[in-house]
N, C-alpha and C. Protein backbone atom coordinates (compact mmCIF):
# COMPACT_ATOMS: atom_id res chain seq x y z
N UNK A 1 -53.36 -15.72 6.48
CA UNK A 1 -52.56 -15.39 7.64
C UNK A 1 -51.14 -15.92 7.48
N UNK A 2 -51.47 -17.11 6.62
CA UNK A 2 -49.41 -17.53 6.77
C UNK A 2 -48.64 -17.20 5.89
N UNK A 3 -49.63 -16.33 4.66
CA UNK A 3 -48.70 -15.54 3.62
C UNK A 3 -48.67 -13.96 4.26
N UNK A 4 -49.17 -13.94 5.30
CA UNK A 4 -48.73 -12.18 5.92
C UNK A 4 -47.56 -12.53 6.25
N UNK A 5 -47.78 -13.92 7.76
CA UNK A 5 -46.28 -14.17 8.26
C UNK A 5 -44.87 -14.62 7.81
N UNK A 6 -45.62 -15.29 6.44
CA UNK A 6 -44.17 -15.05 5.39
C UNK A 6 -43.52 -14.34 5.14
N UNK A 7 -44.59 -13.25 4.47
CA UNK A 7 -43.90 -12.21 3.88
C UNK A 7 -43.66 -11.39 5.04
N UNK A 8 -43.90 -11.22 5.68
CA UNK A 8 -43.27 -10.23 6.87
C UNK A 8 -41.79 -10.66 7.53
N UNK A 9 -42.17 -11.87 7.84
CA UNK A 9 -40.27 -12.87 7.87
C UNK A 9 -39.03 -12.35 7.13
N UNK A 10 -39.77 -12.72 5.74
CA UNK A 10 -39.04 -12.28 4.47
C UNK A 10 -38.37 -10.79 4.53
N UNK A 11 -38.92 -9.82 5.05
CA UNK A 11 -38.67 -8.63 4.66
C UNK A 11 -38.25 -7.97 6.37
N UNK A 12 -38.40 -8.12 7.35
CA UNK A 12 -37.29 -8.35 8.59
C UNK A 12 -35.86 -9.39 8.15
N UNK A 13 -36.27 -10.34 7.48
CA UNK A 13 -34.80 -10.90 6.99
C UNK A 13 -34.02 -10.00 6.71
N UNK A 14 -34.76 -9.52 5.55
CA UNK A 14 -34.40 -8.65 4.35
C UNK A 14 -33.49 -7.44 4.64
N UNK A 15 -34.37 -6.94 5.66
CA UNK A 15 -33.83 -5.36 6.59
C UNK A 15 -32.48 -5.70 7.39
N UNK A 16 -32.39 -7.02 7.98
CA UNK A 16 -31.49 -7.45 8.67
C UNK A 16 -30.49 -7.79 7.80
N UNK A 17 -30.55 -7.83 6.93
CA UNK A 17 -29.09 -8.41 5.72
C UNK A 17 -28.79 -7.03 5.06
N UNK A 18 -29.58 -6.08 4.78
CA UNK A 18 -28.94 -5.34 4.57
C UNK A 18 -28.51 -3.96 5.92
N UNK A 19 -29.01 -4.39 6.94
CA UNK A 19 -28.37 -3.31 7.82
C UNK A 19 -26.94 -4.20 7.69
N UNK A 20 -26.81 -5.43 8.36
CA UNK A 20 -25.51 -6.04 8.23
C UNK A 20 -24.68 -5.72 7.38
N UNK A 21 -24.96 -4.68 6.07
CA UNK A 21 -23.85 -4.73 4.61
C UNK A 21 -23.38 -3.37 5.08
N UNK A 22 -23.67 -2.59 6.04
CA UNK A 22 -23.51 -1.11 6.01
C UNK A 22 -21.93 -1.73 7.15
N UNK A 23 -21.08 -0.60 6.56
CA UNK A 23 -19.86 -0.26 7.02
C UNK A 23 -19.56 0.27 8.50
N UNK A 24 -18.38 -0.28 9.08
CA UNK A 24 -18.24 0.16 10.42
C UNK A 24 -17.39 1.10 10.18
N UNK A 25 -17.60 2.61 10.22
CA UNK A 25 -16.67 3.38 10.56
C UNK A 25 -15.92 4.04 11.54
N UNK A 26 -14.48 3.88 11.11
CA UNK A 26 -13.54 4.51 12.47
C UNK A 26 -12.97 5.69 11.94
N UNK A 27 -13.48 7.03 12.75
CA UNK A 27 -12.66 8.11 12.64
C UNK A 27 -11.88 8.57 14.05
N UNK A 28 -10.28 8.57 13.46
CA UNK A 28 -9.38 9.01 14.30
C UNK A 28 -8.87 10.05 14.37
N UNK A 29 -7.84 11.04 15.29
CA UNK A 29 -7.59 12.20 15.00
C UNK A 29 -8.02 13.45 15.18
N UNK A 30 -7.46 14.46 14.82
CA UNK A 30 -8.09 16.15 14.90
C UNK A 30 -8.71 16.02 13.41
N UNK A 31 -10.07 16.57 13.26
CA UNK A 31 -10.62 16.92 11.86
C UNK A 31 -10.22 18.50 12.10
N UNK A 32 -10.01 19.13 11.28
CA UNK A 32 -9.78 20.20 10.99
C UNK A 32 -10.56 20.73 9.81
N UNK A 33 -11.16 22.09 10.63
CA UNK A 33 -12.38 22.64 9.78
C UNK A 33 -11.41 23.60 8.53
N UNK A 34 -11.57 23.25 7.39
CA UNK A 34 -11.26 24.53 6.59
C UNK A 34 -11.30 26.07 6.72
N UNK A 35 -12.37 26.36 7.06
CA UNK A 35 -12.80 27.96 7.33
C UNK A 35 -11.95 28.17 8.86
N UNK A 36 -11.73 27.08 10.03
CA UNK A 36 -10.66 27.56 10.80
C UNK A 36 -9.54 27.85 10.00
N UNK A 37 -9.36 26.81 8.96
CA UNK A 37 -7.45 27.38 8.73
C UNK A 37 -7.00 28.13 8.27
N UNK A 38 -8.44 29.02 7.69
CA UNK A 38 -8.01 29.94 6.85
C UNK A 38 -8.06 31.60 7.98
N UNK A 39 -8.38 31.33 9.01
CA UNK A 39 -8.22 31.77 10.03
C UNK A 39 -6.87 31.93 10.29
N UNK A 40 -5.95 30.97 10.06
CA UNK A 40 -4.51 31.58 10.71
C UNK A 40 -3.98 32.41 9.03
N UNK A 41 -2.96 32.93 9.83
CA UNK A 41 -2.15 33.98 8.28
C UNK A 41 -0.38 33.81 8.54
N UNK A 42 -0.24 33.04 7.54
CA UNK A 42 1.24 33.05 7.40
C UNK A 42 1.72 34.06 8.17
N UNK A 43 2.96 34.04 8.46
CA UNK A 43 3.64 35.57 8.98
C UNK A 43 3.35 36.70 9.83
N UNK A 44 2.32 36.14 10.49
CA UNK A 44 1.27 36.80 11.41
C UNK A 44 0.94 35.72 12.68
N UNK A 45 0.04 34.63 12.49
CA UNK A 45 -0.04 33.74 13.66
C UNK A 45 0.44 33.69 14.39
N UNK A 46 0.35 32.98 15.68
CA UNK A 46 1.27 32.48 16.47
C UNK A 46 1.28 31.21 17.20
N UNK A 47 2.09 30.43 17.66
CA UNK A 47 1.58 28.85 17.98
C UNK A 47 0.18 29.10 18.98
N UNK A 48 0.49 29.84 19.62
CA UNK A 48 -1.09 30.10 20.23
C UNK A 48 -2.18 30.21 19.61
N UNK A 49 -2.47 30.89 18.86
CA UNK A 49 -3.36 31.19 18.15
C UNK A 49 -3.70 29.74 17.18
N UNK A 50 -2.89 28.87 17.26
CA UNK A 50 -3.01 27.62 16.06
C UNK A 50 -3.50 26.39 17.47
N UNK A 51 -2.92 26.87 18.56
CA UNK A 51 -3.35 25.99 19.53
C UNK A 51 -4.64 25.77 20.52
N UNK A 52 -5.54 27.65 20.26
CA UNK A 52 -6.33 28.12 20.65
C UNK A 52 -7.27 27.94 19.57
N UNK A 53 -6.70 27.15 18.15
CA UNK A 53 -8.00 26.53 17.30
C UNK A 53 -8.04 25.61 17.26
N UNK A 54 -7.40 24.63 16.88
CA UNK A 54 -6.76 23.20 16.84
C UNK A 54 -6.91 22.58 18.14
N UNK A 55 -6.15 22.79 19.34
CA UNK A 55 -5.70 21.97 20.39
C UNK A 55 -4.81 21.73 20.07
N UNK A 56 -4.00 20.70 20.95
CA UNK A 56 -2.96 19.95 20.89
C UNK A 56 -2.65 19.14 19.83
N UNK A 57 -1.58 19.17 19.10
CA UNK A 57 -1.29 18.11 17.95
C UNK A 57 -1.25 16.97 17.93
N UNK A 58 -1.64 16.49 16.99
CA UNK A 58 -1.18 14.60 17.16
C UNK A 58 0.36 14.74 17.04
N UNK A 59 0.79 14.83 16.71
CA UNK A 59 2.59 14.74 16.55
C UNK A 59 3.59 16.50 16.30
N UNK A 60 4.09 16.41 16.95
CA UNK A 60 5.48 17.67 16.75
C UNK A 60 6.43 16.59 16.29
N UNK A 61 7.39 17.73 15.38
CA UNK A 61 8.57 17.76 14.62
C UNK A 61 9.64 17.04 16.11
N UNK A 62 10.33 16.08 15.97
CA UNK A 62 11.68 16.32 16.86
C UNK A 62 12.78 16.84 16.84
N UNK A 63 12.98 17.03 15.32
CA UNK A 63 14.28 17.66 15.04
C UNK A 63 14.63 19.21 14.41
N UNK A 64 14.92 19.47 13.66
CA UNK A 64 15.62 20.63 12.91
C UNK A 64 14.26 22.03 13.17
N UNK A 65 13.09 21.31 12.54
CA UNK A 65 11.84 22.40 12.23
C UNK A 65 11.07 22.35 13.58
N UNK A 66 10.55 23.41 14.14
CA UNK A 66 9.39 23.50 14.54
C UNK A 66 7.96 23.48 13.62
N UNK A 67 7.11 21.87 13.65
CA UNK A 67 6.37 21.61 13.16
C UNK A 67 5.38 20.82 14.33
N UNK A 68 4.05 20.81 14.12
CA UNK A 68 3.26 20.41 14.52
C UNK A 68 2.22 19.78 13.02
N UNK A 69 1.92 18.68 13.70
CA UNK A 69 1.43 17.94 13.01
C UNK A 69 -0.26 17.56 13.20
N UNK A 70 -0.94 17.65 13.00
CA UNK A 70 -2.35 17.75 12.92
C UNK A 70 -3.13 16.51 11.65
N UNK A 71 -3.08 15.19 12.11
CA UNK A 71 -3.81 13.89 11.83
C UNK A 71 -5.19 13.32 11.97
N UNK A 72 -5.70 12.84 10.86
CA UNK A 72 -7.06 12.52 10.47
C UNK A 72 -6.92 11.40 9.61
N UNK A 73 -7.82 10.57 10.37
CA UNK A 73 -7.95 9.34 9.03
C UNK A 73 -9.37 8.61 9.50
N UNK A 74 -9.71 7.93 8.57
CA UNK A 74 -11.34 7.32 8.31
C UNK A 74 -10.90 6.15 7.81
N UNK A 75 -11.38 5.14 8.72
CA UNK A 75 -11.59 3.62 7.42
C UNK A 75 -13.03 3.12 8.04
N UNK A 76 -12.88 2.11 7.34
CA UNK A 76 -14.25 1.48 6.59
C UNK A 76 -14.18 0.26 6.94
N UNK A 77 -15.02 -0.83 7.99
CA UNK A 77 -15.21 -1.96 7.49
C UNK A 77 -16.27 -3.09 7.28
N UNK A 78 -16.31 -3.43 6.09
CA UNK A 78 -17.22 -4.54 5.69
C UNK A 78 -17.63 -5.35 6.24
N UNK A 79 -18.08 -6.00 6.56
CA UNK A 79 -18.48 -7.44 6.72
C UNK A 79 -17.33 -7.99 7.36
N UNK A 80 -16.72 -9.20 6.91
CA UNK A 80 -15.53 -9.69 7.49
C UNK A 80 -13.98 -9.18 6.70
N UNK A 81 -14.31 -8.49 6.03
CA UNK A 81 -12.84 -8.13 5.04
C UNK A 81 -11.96 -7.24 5.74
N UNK A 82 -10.93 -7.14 5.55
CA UNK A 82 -9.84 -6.35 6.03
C UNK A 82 -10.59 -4.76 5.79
N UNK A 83 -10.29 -3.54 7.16
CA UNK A 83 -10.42 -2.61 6.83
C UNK A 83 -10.05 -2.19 5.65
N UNK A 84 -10.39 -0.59 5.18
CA UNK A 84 -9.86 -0.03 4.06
C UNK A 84 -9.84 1.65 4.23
N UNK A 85 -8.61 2.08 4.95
CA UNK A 85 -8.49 3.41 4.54
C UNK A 85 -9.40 4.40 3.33
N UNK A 86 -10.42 4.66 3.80
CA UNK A 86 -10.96 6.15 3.00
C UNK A 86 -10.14 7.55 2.57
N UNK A 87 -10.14 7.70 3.98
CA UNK A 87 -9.81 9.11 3.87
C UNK A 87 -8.76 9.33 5.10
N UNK A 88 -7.34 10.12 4.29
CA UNK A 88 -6.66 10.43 5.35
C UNK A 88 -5.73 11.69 5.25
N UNK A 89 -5.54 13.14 6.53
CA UNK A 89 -5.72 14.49 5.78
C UNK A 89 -4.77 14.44 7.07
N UNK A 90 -3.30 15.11 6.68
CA UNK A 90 -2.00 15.30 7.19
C UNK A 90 -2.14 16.84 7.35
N UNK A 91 -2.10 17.14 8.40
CA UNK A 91 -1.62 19.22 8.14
C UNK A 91 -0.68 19.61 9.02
N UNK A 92 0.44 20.28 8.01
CA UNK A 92 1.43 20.30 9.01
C UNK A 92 1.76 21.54 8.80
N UNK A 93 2.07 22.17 10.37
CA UNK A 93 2.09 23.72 10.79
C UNK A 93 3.50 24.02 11.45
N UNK A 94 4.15 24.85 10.18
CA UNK A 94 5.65 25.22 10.41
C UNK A 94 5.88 26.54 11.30
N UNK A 95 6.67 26.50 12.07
CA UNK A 95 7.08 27.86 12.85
C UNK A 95 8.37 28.34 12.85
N UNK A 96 8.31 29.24 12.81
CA UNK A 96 9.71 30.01 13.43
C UNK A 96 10.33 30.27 14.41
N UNK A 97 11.77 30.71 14.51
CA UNK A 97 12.25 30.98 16.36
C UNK A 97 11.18 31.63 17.05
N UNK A 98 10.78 32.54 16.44
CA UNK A 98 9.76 33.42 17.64
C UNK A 98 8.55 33.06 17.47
N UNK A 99 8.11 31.54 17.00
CA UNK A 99 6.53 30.81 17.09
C UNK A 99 5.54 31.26 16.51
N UNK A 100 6.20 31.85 15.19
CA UNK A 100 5.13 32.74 14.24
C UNK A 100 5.37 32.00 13.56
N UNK A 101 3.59 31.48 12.53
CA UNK A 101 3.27 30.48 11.69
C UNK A 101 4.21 30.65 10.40
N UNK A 102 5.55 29.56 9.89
CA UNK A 102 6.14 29.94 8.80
C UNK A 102 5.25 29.68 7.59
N UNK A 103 4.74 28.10 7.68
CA UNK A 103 4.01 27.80 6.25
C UNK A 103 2.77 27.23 7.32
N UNK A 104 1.92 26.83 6.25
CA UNK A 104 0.70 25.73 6.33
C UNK A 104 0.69 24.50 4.85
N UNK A 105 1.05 23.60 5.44
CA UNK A 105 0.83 22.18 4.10
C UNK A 105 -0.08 21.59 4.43
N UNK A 106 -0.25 20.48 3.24
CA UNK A 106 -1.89 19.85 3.64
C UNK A 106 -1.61 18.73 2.72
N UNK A 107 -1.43 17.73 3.40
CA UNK A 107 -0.88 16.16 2.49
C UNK A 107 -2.38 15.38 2.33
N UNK A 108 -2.62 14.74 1.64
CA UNK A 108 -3.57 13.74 1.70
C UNK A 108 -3.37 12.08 1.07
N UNK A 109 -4.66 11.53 0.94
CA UNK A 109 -4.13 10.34 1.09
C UNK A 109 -3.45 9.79 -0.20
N UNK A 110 -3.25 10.39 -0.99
CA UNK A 110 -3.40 10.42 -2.49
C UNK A 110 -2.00 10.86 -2.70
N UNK A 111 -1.45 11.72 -2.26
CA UNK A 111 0.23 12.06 -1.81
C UNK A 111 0.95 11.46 -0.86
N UNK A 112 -0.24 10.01 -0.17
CA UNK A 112 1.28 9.48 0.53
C UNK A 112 1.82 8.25 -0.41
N UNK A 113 2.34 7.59 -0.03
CA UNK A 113 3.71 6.93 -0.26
C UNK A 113 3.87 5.60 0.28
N UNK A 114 3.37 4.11 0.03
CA UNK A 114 3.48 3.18 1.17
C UNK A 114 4.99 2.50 1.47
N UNK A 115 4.96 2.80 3.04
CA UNK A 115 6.55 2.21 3.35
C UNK A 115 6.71 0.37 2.88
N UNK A 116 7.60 0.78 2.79
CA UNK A 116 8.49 -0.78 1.75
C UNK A 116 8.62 -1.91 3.41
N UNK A 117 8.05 -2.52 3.81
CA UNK A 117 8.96 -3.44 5.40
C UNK A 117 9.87 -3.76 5.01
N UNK A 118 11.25 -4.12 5.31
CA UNK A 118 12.19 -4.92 5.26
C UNK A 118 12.24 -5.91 6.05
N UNK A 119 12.23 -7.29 5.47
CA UNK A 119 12.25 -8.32 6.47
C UNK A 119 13.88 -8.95 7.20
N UNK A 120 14.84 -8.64 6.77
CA UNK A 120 15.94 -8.35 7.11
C UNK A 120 16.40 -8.13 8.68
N UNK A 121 17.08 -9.51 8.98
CA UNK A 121 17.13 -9.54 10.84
C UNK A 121 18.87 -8.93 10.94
N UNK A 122 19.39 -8.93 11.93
CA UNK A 122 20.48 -7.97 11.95
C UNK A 122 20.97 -8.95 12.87
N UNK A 123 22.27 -9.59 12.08
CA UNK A 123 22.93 -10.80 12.87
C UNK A 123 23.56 -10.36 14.07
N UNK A 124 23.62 -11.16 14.73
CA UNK A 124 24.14 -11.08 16.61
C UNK A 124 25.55 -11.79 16.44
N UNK A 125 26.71 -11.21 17.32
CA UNK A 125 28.16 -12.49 17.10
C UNK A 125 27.56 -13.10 18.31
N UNK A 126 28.30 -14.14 18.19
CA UNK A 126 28.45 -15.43 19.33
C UNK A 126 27.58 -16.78 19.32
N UNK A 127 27.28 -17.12 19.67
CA UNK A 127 26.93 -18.80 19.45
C UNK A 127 25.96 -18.45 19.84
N UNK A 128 24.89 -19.51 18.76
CA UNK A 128 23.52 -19.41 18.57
C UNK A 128 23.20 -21.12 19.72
N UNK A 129 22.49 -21.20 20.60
CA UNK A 129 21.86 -21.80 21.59
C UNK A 129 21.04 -23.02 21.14
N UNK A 130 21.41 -24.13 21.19
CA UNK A 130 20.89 -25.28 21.03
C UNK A 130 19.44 -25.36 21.86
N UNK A 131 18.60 -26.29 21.34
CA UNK A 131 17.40 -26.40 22.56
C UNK A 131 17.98 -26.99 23.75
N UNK A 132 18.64 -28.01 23.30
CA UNK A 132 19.47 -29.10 25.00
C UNK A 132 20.40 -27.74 25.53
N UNK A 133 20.81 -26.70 24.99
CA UNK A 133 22.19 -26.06 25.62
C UNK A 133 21.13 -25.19 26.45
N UNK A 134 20.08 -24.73 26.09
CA UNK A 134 18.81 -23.62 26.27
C UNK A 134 18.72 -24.51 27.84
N UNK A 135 17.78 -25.70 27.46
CA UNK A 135 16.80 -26.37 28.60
C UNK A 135 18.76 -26.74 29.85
N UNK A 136 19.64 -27.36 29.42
CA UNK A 136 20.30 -27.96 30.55
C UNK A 136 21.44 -26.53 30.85
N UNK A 137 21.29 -25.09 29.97
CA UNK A 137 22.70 -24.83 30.61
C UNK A 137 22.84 -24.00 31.90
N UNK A 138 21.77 -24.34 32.63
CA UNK A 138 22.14 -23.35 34.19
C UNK A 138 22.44 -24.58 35.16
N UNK A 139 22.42 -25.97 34.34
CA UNK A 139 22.48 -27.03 35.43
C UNK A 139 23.48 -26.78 36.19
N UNK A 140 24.04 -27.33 37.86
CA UNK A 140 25.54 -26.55 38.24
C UNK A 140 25.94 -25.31 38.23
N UNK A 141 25.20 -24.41 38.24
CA UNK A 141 25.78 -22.98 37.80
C UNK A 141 24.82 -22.34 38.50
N UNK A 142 25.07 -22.57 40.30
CA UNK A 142 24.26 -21.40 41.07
C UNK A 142 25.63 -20.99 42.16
N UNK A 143 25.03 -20.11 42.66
CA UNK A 143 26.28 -19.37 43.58
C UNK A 143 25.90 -20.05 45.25
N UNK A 144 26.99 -20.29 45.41
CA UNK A 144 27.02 -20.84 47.08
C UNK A 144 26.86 -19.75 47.81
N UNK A 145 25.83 -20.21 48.99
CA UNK A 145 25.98 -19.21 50.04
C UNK A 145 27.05 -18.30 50.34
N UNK A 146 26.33 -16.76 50.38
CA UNK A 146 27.39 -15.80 50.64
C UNK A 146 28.80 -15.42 49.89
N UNK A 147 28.31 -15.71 48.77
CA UNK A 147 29.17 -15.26 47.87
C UNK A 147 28.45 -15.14 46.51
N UNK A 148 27.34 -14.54 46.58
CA UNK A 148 26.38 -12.90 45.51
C UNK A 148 27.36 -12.11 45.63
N UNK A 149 26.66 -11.00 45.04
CA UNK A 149 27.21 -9.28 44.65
C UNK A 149 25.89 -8.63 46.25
N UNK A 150 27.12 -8.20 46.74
CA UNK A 150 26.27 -7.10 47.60
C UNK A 150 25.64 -5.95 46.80
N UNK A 151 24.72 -5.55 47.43
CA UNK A 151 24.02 -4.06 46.96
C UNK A 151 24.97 -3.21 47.56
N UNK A 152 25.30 -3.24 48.09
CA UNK A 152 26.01 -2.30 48.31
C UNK A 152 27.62 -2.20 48.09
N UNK A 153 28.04 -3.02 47.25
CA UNK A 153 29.01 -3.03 46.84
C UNK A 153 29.26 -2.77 45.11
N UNK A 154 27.98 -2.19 44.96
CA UNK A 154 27.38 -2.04 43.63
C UNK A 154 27.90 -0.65 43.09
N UNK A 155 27.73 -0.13 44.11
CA UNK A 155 28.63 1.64 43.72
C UNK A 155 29.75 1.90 43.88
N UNK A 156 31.00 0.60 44.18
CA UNK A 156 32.20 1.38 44.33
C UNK A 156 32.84 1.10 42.70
């Protein structure tokens, strides 16, 4: 009987250490089905028709292009280790003045590019603040009765 309850210990351990090794995954984003995209046609589509498959984009263009942007990404995490990006699938849907599909691109994770940080602070003029100038400099320096800024003297 106490080598059943051993070995049975043993192997609920067992199950429990390795469910613990399996990965937490986070998927974010629009997945986008292939066989939809081949659904739209260059030079033909229309943002409707890309919006009536898709939905709403994760990101539009702000400037020059009408683009909509369509984002997906997957990570992974271990145990206690820093996540780790798997998988991540960029599709970006160009239009024209009259909202007919110009291109279709398709970036992945393998074509991006990691941004550089710059740690670089951007100097301020004027005098940098002592702790004593910080903690004592409002000492003396309140306004006597009735002589604030009216609100309403705020708009002339």
């Amino acid at each position: 009987m106490k080598h059943f309850l051993r070995t049975g210990l043993a192997l609920v351990g067992l199950a429990v250490a390795i469910a613990g090794c399996s990965p937490i995954v986070d998927a974010r984003g629009h997945g986008i089905d292939p066989n939809d995209l081949k659904q739209l046609v260059v030079g033909q589509s229309r943002d409707e028709d890309v919006y009536a498959l898709f939905g709403s984009p994760s990101a539009r263009s702000d400037y020059s292009t009408n683009t909509w942007y369509y984002i997906t990404e997957r990570k992974e995490t271990l145990g206690p280790f820093p996540s780790e990006l798997t998988e991540q699938n960029v599709t970006a849907i160009t239009f024209d003045a009259d909202h007919v599909v110009r291109s279709i691109e398709d970036y992945t994770k393998d074509k991006g590019v990691p941004v550089v940080i710059v740690d670089k602070t951007t100097p301020t003029e004027g005098h940098e603040l002592g702790a004593m100038e910080q903690l004592l400099g409002n000492v003396g320096r309140f306004n006597a009765p009735g002589r604030g800024i009216s609100p309403r003297d705020l708009g002339r």
